[in-house]
Protein backbone atom coordinates (compact mmCIF):
# COMPACT_ATOMS: atom_id res chain seq x y z
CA UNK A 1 3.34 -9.50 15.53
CA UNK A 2 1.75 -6.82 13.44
CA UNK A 3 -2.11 -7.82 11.45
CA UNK A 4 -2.57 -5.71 8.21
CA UNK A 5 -5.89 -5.58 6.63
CA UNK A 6 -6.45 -4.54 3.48
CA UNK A 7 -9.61 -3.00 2.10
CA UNK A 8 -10.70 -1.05 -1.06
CA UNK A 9 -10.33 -2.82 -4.29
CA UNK A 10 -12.47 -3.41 -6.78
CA UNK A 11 -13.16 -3.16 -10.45
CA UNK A 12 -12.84 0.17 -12.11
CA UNK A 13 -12.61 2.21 -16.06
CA UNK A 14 -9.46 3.61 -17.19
CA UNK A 15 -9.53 7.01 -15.86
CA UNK A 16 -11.21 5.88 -12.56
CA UNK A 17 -10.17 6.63 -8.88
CA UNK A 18 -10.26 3.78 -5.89
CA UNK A 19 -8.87 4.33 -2.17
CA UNK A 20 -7.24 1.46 -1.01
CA UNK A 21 -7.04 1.26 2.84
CA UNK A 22 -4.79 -0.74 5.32
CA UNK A 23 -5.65 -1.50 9.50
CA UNK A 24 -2.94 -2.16 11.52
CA UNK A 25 -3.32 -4.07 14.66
CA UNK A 26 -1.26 -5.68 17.17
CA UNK A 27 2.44 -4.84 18.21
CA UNK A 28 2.11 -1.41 16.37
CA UNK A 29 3.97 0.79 18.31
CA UNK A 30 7.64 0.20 17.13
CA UNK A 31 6.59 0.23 13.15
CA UNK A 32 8.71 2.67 11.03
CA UNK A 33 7.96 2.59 7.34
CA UNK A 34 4.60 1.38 5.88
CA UNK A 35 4.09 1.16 1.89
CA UNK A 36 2.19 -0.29 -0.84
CA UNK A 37 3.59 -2.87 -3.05
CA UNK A 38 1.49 -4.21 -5.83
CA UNK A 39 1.83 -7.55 -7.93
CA UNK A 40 0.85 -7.47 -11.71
CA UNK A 41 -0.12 -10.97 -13.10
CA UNK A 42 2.54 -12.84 -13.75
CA UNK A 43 5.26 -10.53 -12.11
CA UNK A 44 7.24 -10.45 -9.74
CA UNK A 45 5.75 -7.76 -6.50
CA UNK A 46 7.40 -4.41 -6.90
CA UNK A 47 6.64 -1.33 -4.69
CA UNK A 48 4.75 1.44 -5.41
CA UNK A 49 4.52 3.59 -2.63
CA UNK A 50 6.31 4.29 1.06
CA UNK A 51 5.71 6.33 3.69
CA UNK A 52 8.04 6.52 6.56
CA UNK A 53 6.97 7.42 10.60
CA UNK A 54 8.14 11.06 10.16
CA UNK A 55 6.34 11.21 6.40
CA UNK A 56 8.64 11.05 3.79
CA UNK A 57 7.00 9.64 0.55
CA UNK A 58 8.62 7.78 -2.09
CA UNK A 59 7.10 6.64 -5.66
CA UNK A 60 7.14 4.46 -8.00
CA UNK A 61 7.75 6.54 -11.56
CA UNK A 62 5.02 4.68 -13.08
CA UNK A 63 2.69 6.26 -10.53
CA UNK A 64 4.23 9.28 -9.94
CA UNK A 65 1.23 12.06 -9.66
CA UNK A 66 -1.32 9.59 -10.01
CA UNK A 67 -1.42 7.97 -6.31
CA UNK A 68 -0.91 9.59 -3.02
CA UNK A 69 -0.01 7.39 0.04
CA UNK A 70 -1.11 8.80 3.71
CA UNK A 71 -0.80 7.54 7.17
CA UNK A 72 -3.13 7.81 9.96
CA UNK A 73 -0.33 7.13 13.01
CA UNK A 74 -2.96 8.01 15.94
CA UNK A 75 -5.87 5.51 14.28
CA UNK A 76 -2.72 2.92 12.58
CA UNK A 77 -4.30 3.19 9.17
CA UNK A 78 -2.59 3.57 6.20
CA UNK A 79 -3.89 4.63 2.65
CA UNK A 80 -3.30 4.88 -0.82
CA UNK A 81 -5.55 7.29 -2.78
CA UNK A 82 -5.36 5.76 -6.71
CA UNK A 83 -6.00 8.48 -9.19
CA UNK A 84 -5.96 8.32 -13.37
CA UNK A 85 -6.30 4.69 -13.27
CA UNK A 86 -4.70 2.59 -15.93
CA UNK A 87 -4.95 -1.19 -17.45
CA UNK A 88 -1.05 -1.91 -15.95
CA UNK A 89 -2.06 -0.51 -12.59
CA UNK A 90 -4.14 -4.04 -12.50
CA UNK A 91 -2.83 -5.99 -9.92
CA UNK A 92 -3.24 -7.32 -6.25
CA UNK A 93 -1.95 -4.39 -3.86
CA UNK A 94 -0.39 -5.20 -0.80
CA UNK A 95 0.03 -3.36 2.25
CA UNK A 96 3.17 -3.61 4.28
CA UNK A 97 4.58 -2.35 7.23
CA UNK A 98 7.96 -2.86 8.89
CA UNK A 99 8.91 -2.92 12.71
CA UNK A 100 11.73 -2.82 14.32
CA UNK A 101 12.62 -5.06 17.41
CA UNK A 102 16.07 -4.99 19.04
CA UNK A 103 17.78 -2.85 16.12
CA UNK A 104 16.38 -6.16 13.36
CA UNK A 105 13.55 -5.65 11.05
CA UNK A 106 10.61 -7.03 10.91
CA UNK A 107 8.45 -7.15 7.36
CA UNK A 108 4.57 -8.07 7.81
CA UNK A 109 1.87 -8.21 4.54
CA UNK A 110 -0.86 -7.79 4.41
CA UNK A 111 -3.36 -10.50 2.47
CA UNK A 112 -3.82 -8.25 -0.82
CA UNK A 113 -6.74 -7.07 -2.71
CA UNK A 114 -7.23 -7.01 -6.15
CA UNK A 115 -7.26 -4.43 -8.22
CA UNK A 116 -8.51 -4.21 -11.85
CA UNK A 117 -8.81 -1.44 -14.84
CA UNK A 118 -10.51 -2.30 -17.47
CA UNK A 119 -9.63 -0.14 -21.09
């Protein structure tokens, strides 16, 4: 089993910066890719930011030069610097890591934290 935290939300202007942060705990050491995934209200969850053991990022276009997601692999944090915030980028942000266990792939979440831009 893998335990994701999340930490770092809050309330924020349009314009504003937050760093969202993610500890993960437990059976760690066979997780590959980590990411964020946010859900707007009323919306299904979509992603919005991977990073994979070795480092390869991928985006979301709607955040695209905005956010910047980093892993700690030595201290098993993961983070997600939010830059040039904006009303849709309100939502509850998930962190989410995948491990894999006798070649089949294992998805944990995190418990979200919200995340609000106010115009």
């Amino acid at each position: 089993q893998v335990q994701l935290v999340e930490s770092g939300g809050g309330l924020v202007q349009a314009g504003g910066s937050l760093r969202l942060s993610c500890a993960a705990s437990g059976s760690i050491a066979s997780i590959t890719d980590m990411g964020w995934y946010r859900q707007p209200p009323g919306n299904e969850r979509e992603l919005v930011a991977a990073i994979t053991s070795g480092g390869n990022t991928n985006y979301a276009d709607s955040v695209k030069d905005r956010f910047t997601i980093s892993r700690d692999n030595a201290k098993n944090w993961l983070y997600l610097q939010m830059n040039s915030l904006k009303p849709e980028d309100t939502a509850v942000y998930y962190c989410h890591s995948r491990r894999v266990r006798n070649k089949i792939n294992h998805d944990y979440w995190g418990q979200g934290t919200q995340v609000t831009v106010s115009s």
